[in-house]
C-alpha atoms as a PDB file:
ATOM      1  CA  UNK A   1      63.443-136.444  -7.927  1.00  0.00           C
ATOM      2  CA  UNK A   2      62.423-133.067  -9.140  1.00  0.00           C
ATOM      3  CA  UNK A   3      65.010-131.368  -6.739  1.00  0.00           C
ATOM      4  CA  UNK A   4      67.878-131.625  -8.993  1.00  0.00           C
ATOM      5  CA  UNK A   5      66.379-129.992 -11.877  1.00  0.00           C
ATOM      6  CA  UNK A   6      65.401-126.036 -12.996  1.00  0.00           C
ATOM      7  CA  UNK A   7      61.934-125.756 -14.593  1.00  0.00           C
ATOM      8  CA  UNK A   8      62.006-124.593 -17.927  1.00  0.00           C
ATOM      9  CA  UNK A   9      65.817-125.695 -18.304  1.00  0.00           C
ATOM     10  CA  UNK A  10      65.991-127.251 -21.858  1.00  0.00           C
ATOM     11  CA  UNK A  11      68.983-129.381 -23.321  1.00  0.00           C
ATOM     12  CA  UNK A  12      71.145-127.596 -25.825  1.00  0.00           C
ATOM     13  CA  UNK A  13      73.671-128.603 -28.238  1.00  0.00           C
ATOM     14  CA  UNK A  14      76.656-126.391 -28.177  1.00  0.00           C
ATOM     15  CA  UNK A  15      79.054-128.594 -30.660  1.00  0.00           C
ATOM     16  CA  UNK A  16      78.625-130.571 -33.193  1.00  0.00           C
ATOM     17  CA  UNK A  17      80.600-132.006 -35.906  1.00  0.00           C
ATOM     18  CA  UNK A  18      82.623-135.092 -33.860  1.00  0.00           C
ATOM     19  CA  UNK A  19      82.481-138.483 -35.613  1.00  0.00           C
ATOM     20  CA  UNK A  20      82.230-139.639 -31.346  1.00  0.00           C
ATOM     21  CA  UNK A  21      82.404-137.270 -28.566  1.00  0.00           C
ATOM     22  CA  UNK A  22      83.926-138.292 -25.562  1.00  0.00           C
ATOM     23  CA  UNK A  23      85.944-137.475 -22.492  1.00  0.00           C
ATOM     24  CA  UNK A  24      84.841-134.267 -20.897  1.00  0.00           C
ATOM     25  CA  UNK A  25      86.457-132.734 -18.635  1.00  0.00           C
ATOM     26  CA  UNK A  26      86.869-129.345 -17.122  1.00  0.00           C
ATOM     27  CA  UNK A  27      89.480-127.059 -15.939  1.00  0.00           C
ATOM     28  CA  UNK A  28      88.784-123.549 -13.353  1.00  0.00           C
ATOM     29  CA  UNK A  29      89.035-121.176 -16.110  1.00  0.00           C
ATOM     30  CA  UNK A  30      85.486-121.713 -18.261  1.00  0.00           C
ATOM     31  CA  UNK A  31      87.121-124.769 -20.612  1.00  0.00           C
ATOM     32  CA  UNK A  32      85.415-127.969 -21.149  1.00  0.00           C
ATOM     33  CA  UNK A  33      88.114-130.435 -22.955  1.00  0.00           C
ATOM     34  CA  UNK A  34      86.695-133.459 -24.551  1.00  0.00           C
ATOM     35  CA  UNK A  35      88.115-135.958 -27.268  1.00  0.00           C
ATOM     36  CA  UNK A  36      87.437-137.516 -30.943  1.00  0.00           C
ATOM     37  CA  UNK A  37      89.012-140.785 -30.136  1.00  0.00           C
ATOM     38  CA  UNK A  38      89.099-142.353 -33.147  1.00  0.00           C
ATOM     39  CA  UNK A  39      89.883-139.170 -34.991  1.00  0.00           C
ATOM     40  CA  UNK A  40      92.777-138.318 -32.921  1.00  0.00           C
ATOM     41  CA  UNK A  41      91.972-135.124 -31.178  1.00  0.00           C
ATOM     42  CA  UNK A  42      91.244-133.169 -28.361  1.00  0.00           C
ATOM     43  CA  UNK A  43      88.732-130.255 -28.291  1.00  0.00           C
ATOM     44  CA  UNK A  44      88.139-127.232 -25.805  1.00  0.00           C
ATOM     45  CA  UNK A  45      84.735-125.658 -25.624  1.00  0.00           C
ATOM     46  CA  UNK A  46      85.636-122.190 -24.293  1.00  0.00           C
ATOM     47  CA  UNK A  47      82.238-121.214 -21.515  1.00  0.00           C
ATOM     48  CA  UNK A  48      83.447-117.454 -22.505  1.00  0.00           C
ATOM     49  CA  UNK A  49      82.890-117.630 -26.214  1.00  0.00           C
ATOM     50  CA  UNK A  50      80.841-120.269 -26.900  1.00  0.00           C
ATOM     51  CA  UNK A  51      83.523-121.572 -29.519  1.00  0.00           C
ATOM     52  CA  UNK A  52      84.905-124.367 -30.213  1.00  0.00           C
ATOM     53  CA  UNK A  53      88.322-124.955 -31.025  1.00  0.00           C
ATOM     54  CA  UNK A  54      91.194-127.993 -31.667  1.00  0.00           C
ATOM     55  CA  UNK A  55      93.171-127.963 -28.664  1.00  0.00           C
ATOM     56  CA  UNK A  56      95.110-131.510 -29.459  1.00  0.00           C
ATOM     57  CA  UNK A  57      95.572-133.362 -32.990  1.00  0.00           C
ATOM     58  CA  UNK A  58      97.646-135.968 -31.791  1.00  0.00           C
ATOM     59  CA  UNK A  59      96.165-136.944 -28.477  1.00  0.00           C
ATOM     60  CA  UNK A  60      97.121-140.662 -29.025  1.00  0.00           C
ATOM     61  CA  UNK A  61      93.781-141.470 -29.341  1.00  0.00           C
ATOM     62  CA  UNK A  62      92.660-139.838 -26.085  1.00  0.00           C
ATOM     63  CA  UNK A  63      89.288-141.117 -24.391  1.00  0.00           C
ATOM     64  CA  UNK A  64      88.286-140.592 -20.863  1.00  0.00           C
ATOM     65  CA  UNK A  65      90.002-137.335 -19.240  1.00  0.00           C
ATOM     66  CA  UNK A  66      90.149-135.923 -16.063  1.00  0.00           C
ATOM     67  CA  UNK A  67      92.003-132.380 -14.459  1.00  0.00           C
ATOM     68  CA  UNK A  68      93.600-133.308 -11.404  1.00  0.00           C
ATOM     69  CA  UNK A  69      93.654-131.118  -7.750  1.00  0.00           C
ATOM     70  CA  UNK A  70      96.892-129.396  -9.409  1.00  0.00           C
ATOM     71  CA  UNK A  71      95.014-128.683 -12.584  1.00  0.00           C
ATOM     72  CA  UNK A  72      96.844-130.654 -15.147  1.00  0.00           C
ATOM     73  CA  UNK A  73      95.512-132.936 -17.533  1.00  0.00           C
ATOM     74  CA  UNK A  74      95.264-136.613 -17.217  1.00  0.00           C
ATOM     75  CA  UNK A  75      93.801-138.708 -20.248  1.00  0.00           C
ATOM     76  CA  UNK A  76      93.350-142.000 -20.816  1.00  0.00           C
ATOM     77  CA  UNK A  77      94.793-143.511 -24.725  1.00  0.00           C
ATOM     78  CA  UNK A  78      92.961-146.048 -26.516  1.00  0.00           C
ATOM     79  CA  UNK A  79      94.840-149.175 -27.625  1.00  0.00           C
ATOM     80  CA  UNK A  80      93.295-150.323 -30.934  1.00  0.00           C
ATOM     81  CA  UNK A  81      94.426-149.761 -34.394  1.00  0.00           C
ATOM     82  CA  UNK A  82      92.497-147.404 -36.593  1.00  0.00           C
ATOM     83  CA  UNK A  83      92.043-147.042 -40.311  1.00  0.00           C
ATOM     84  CA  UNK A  84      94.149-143.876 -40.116  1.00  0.00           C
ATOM     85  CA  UNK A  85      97.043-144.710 -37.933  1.00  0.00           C
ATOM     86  CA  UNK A  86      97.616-148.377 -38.007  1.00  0.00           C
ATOM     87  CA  UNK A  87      99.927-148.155 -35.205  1.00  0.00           C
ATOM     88  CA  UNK A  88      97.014-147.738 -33.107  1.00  0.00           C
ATOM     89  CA  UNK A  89      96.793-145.518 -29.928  1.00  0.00           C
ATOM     90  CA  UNK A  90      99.239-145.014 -27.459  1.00  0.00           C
ATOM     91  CA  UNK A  91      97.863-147.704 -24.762  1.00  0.00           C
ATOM     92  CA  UNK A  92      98.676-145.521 -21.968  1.00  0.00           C
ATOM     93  CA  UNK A  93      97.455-142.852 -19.441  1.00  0.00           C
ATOM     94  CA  UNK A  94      99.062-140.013 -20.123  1.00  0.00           C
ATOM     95  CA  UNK A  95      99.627-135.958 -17.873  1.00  0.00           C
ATOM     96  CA  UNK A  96      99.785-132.612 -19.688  1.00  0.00           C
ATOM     97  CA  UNK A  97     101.749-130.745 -17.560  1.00  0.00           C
ATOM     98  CA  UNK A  98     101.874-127.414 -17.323  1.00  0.00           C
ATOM     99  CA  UNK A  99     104.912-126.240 -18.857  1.00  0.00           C
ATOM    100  CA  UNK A 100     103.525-128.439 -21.918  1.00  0.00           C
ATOM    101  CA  UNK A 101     105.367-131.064 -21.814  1.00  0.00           C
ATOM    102  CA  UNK A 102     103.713-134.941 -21.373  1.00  0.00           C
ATOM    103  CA  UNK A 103     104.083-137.346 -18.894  1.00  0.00           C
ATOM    104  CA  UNK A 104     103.452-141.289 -19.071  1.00  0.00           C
ATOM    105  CA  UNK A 105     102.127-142.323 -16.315  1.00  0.00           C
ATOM    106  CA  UNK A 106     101.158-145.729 -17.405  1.00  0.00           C
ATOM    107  CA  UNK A 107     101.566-148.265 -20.810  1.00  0.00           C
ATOM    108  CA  UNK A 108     102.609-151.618 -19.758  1.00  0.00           C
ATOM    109  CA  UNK A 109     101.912-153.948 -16.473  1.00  0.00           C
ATOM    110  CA  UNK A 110     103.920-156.554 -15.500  1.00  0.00           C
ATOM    111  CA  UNK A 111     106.052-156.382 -19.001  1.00  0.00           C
ATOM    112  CA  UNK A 112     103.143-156.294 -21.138  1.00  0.00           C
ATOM    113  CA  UNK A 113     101.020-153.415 -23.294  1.00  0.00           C
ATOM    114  CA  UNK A 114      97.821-151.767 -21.541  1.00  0.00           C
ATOM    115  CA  UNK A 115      94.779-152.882 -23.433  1.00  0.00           C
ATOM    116  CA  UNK A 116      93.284-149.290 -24.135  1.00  0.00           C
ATOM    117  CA  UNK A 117      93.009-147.188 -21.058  1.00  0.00           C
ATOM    118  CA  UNK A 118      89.163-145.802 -21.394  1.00  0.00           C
ATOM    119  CA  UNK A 119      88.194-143.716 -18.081  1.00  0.00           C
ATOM    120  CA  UNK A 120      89.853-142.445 -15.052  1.00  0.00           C
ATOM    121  CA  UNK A 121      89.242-140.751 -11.498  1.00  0.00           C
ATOM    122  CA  UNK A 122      91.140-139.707  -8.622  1.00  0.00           C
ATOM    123  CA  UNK A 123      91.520-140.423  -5.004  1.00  0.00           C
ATOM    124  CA  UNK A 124      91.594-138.295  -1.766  1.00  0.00           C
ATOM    125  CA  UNK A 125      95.167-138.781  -1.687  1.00  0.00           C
ATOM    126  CA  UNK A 126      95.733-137.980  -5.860  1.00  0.00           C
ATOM    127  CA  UNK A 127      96.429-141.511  -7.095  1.00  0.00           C
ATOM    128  CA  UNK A 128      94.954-142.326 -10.659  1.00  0.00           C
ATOM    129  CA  UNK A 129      92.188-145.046 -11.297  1.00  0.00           C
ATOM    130  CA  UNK A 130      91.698-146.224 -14.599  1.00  0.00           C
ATOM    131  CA  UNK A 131      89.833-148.713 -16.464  1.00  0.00           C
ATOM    132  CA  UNK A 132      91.299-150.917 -19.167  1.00  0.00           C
ATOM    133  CA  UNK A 133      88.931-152.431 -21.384  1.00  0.00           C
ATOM    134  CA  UNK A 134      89.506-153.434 -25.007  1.00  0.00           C
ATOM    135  CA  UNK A 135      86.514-152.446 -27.501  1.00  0.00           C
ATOM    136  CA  UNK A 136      86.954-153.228 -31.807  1.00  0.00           C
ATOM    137  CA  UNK A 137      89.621-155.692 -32.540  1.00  0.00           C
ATOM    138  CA  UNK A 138      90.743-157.827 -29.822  1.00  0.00           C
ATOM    139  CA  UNK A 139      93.602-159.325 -31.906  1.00  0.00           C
ATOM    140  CA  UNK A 140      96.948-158.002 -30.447  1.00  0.00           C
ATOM    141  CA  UNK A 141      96.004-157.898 -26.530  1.00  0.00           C
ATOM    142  CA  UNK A 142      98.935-158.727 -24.305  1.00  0.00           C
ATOM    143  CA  UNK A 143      96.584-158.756 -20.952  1.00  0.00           C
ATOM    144  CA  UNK A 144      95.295-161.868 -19.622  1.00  0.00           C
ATOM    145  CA  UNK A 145      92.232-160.408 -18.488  1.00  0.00           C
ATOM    146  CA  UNK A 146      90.371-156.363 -18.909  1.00  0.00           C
ATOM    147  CA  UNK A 147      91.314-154.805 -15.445  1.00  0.00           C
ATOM    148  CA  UNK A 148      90.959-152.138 -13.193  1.00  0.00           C
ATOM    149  CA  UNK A 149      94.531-150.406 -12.125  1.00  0.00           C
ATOM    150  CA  UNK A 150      95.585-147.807  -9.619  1.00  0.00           C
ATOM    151  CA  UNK A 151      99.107-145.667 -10.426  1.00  0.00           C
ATOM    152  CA  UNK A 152     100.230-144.640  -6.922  1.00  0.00           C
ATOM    153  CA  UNK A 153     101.825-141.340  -5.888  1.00  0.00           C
ATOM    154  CA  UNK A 154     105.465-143.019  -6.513  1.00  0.00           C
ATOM    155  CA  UNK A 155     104.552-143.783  -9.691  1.00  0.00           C
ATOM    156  CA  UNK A 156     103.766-147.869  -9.119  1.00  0.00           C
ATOM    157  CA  UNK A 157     101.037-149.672 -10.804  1.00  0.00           C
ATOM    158  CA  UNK A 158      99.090-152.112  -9.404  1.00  0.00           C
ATOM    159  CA  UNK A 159      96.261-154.115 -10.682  1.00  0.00           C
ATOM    160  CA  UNK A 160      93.475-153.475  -8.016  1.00  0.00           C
ATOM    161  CA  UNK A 161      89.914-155.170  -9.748  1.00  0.00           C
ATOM    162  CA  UNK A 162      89.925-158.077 -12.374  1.00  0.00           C
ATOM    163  CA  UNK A 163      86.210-159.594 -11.648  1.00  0.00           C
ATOM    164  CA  UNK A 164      84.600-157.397 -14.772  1.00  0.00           C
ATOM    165  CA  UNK A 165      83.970-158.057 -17.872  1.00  0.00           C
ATOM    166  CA  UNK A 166      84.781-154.633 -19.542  1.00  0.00           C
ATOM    167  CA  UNK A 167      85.121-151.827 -17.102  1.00  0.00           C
ATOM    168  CA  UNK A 168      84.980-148.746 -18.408  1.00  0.00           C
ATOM    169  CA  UNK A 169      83.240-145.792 -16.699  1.00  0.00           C
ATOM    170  CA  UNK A 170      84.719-145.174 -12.751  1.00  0.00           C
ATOM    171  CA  UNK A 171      84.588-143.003  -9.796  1.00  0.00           C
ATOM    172  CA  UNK A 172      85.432-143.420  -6.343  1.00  0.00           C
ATOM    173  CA  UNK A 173      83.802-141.856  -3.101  1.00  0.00           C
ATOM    174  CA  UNK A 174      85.508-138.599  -1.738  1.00  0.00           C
ATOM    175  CA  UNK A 175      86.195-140.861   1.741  1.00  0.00           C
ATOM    176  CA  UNK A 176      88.104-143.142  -1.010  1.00  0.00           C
ATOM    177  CA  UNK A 177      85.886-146.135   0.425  1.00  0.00           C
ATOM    178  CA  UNK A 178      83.709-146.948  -2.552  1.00  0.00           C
ATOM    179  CA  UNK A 179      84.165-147.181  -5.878  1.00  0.00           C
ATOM    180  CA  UNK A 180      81.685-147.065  -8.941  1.00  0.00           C
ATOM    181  CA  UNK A 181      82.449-148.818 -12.143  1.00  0.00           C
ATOM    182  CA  UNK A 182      80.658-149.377 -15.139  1.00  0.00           C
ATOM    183  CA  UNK A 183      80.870-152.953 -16.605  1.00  0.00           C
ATOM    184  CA  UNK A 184      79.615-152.686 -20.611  1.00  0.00           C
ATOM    185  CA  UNK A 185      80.533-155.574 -22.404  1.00  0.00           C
ATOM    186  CA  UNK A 186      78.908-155.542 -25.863  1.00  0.00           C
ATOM    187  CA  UNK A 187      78.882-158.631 -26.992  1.00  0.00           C
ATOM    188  CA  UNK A 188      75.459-160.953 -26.930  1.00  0.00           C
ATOM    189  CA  UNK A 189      74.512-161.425 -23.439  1.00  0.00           C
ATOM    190  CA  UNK A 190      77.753-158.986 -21.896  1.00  0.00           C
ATOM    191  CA  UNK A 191      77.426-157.154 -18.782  1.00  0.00           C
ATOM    192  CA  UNK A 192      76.036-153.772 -18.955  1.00  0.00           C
ATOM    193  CA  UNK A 193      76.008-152.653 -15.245  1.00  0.00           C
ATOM    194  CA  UNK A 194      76.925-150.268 -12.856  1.00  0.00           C
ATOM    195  CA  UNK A 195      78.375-151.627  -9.500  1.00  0.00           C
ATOM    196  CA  UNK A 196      79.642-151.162  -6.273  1.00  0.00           C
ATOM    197  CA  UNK A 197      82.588-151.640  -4.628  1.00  0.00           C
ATOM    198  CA  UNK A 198      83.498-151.650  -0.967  1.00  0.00           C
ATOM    199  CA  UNK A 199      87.112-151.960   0.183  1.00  0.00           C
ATOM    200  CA  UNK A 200      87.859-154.010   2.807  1.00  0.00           C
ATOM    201  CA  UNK A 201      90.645-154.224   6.147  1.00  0.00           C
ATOM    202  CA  UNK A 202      92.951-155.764   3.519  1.00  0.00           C
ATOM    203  CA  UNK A 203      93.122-152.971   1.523  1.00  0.00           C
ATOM    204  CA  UNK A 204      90.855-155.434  -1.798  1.00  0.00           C
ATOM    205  CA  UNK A 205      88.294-154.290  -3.374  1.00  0.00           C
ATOM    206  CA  UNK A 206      84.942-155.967  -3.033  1.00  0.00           C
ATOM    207  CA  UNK A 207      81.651-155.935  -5.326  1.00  0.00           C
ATOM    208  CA  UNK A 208      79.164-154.665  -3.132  1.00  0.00           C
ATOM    209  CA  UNK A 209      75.772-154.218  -5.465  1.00  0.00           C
ATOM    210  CA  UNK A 210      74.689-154.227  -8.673  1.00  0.00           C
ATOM    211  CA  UNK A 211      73.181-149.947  -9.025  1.00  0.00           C
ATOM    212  CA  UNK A 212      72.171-150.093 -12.434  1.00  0.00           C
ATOM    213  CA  UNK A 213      71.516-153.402 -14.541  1.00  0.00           C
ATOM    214  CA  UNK A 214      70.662-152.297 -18.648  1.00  0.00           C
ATOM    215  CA  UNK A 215      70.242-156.083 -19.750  1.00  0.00           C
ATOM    216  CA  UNK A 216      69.938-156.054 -23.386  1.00  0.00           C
ATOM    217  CA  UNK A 217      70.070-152.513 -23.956  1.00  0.00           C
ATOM    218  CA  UNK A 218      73.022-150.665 -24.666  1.00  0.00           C
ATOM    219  CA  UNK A 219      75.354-150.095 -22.108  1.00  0.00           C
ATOM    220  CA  UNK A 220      76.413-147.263 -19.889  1.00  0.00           C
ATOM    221  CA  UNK A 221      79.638-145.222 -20.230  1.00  0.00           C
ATOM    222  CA  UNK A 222      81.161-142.328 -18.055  1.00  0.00           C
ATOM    223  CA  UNK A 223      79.790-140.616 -15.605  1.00  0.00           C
ATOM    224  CA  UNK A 224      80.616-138.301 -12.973  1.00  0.00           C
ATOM    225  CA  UNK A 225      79.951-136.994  -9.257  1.00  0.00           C
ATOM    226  CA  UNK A 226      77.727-133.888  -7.734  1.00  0.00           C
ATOM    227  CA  UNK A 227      78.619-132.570  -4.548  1.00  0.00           C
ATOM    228  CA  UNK A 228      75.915-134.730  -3.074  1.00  0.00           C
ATOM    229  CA  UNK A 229      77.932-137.928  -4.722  1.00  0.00           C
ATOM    230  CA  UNK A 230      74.897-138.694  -6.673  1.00  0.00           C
ATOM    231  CA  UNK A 231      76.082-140.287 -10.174  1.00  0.00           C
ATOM    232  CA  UNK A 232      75.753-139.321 -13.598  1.00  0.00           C
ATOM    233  CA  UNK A 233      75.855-142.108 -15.891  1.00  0.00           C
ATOM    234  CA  UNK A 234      75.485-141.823 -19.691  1.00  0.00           C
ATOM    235  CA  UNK A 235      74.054-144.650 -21.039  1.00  0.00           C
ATOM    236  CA  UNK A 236      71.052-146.465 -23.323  1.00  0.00           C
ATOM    237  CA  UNK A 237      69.884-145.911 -27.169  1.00  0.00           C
ATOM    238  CA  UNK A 238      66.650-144.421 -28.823  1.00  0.00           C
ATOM    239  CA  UNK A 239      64.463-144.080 -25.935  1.00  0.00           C
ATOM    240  CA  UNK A 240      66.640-144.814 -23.065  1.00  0.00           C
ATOM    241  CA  UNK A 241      69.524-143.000 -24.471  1.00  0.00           C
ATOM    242  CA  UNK A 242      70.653-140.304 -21.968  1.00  0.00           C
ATOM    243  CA  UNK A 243      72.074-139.657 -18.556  1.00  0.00           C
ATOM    244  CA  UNK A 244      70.604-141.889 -15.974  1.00  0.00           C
ATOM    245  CA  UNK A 245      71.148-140.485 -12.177  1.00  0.00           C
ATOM    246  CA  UNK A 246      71.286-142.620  -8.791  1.00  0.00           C
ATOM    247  CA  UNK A 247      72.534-142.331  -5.652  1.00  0.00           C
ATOM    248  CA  UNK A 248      75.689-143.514  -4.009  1.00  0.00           C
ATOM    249  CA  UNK A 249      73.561-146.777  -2.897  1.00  0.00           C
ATOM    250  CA  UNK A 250      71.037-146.682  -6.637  1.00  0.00           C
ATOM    251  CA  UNK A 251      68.106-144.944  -5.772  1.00  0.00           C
ATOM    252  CA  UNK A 252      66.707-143.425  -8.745  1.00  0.00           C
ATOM    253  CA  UNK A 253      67.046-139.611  -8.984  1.00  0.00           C
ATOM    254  CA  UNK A 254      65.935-138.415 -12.627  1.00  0.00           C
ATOM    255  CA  UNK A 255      66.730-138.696 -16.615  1.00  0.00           C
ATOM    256  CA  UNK A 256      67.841-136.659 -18.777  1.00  0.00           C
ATOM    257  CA  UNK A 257      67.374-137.481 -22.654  1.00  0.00           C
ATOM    258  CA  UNK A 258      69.577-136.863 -25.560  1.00  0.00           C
ATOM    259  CA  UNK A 259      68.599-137.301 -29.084  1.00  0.00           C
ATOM    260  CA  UNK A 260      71.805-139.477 -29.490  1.00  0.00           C
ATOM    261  CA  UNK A 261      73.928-141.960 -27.859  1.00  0.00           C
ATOM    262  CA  UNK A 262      75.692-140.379 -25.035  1.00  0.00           C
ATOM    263  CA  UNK A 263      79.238-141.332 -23.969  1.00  0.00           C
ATOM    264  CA  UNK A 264      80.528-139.522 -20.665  1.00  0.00           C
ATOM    265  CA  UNK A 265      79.266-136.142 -19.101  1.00  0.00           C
ATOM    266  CA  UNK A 266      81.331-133.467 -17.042  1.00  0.00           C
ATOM    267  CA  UNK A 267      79.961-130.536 -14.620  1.00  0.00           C
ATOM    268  CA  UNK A 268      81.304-127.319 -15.398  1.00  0.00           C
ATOM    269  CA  UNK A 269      79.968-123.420 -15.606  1.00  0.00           C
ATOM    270  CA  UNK A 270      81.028-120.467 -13.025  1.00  0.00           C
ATOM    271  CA  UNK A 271      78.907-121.922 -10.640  1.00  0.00           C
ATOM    272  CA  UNK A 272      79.059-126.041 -11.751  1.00  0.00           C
ATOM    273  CA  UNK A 273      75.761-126.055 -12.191  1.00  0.00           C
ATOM    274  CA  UNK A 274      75.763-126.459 -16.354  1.00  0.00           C
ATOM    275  CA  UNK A 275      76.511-130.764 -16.481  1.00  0.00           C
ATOM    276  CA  UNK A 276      77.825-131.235 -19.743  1.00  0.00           C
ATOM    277  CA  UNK A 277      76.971-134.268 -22.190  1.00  0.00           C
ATOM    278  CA  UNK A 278      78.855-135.504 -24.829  1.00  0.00           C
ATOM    279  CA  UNK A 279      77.035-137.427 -27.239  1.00  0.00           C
ATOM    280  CA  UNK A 280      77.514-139.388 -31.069  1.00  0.00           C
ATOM    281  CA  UNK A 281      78.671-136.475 -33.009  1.00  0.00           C
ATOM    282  CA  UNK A 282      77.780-133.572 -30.508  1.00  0.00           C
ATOM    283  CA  UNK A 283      78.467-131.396 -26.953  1.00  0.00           C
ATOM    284  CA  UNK A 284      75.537-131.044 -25.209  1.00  0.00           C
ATOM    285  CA  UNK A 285      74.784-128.671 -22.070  1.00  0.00           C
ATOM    286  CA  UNK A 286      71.536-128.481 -19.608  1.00  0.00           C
ATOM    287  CA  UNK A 287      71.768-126.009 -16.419  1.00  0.00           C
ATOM    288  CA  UNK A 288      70.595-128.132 -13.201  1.00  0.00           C
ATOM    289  CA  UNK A 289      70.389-127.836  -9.184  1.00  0.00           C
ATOM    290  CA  UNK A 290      73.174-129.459  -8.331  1.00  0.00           C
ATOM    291  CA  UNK A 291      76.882-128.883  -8.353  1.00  0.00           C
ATOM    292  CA  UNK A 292      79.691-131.083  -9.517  1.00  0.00           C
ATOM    293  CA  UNK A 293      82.592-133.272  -7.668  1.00  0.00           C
ATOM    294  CA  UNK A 294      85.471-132.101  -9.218  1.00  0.00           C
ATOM    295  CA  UNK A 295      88.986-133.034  -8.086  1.00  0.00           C
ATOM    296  CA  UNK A 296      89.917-129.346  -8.075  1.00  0.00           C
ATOM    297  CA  UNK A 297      87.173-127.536  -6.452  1.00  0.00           C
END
């Protein structure tokens, strides 16, 4: 378990100052983007500077965001309403593309409004996976059920896993034949899992195991890949709060602790070696040995 950590590497917080952190995600030239959902913005930690600075105040309520093998920007937009913009997020997954204009990739399915895009990955092939759970008020969802989609190269959406309770964290294997998902329903006696899914001949996605089970605690998040497709997965309170590593099939790999509630982590640095953690109000950073997954590398 040792392996994938640096003796004498220590945890520090290189942001602070969100209301909740969320979303990182980083590009090839020493950026790590990363969202204030409920505040609206988008911020970039420059690796150069050490600064941080507002890259986006009107993200739509951005969440979970990912840079794709072209290096553009693909973010997820919560649906809810919030005290300061009552016409709530944009319920949609969204690309920044690199002449700086914005693409929508994704707000509606069969006719009817996305419930809050939260987290996304990417395929061998470059098609989009995204979760669409509903957290807060519940009140104007148009969704019969919180789902997990798939926007295809032409631009088609299809509805690919509906057997979760509120999916939110995802990745998928690089030989696009598994797929991780976290399930964290809050409510008394939700799920609060991590679990595995196999596709079949068909083309459907199957659950294959349970990884991670949390029970009463609270819930995992995002997460992310190393090059060795172990998983990252933020999760837990007090004591248990932190990012929680397994293998592909759930062996247990290591902890890593944060003194608050952590919500999604990234890999980033020259090297990406330096796994970065948001958390509550804060951007964490802890060098390890072990490289991340990224679509781009």
């Amino acid at each position: 378990m040792s392996s994938l950590f640096i003796e004498g590497a220590k945890l520090e917080r290189v942001f602070t100052g969100a209301v909740f952190s969320e979303g990182p995600a980083s590009d090839r030239n020493g950026h790590v983007l990363f969202t204030d959902c409920s505040e609206n913005l988008i911020y970039s930690f420059d690796e150069s500077t050490q600064k941080t600075s507002i890259w986006s105040n009107d993200s739509g309520h951005a969440n979970g965001m990912n840079f794709d093998a072209q290096g553009r920007l693909v973010v997820c937009c919560d649906g809810k309403n919030y005290p300061s913009n009552p016409k709530g997020g944009a319920h949609a997954v969204r690309r920044y593309e690199k002449d700086g204009t914005v693409t929508q990739l994704a707000d509606t399915f069969n006719g009817k409004k996305l419930n809050g895009p939260n987290d996304l990955c990417f395929d061998a092939e470059g098609r989009i996976y995204f979760t669409d759970p509903r957290y807060g008020d519940k009140s104007d969802i148009e969704q019969d059920v919180m789902a997990v989609y798939r926007i295809d190269l032409d631009g088609s959406l299809a509805r690919v896993i509906e057997d979760l309770e509120s999916p939110n964290g995802i990745l998928i294997s690089k030989d696009n034949k598994s797929l991780f998902i976290v399930d964290h329903n809050p409510d008394p006696g939700g799920a609060r899992t991590l679990v595995k899914y196999k596709i079949n001949a068909s083309g459907s996605w199957i659950k294959e195991k349970v990884l991670l089970d949390f029970g009463s605690d609270y819930g995992m998040d995002g997460m992310v890949f190393d090059q060795e497709e172990n998983i990252y997965v933020t999760g837990g309170s007090g004591e248990t709060a932190g990012v929680h590593i397994v293998s592909s099939d759930g062996e247990g790999k290591g902890f890593i602790p944060t003194p608050e509630v952590p919500g999604n982590c990234t890999f980033s640095g020259k090297n990406l070696d330096d796994l970065y953690i948001c958390a509550s109000t804060s951007l964490y950073r802890i060098k390890l040995n072990a490289k991340g997954l990224m679509a781009w590398s």
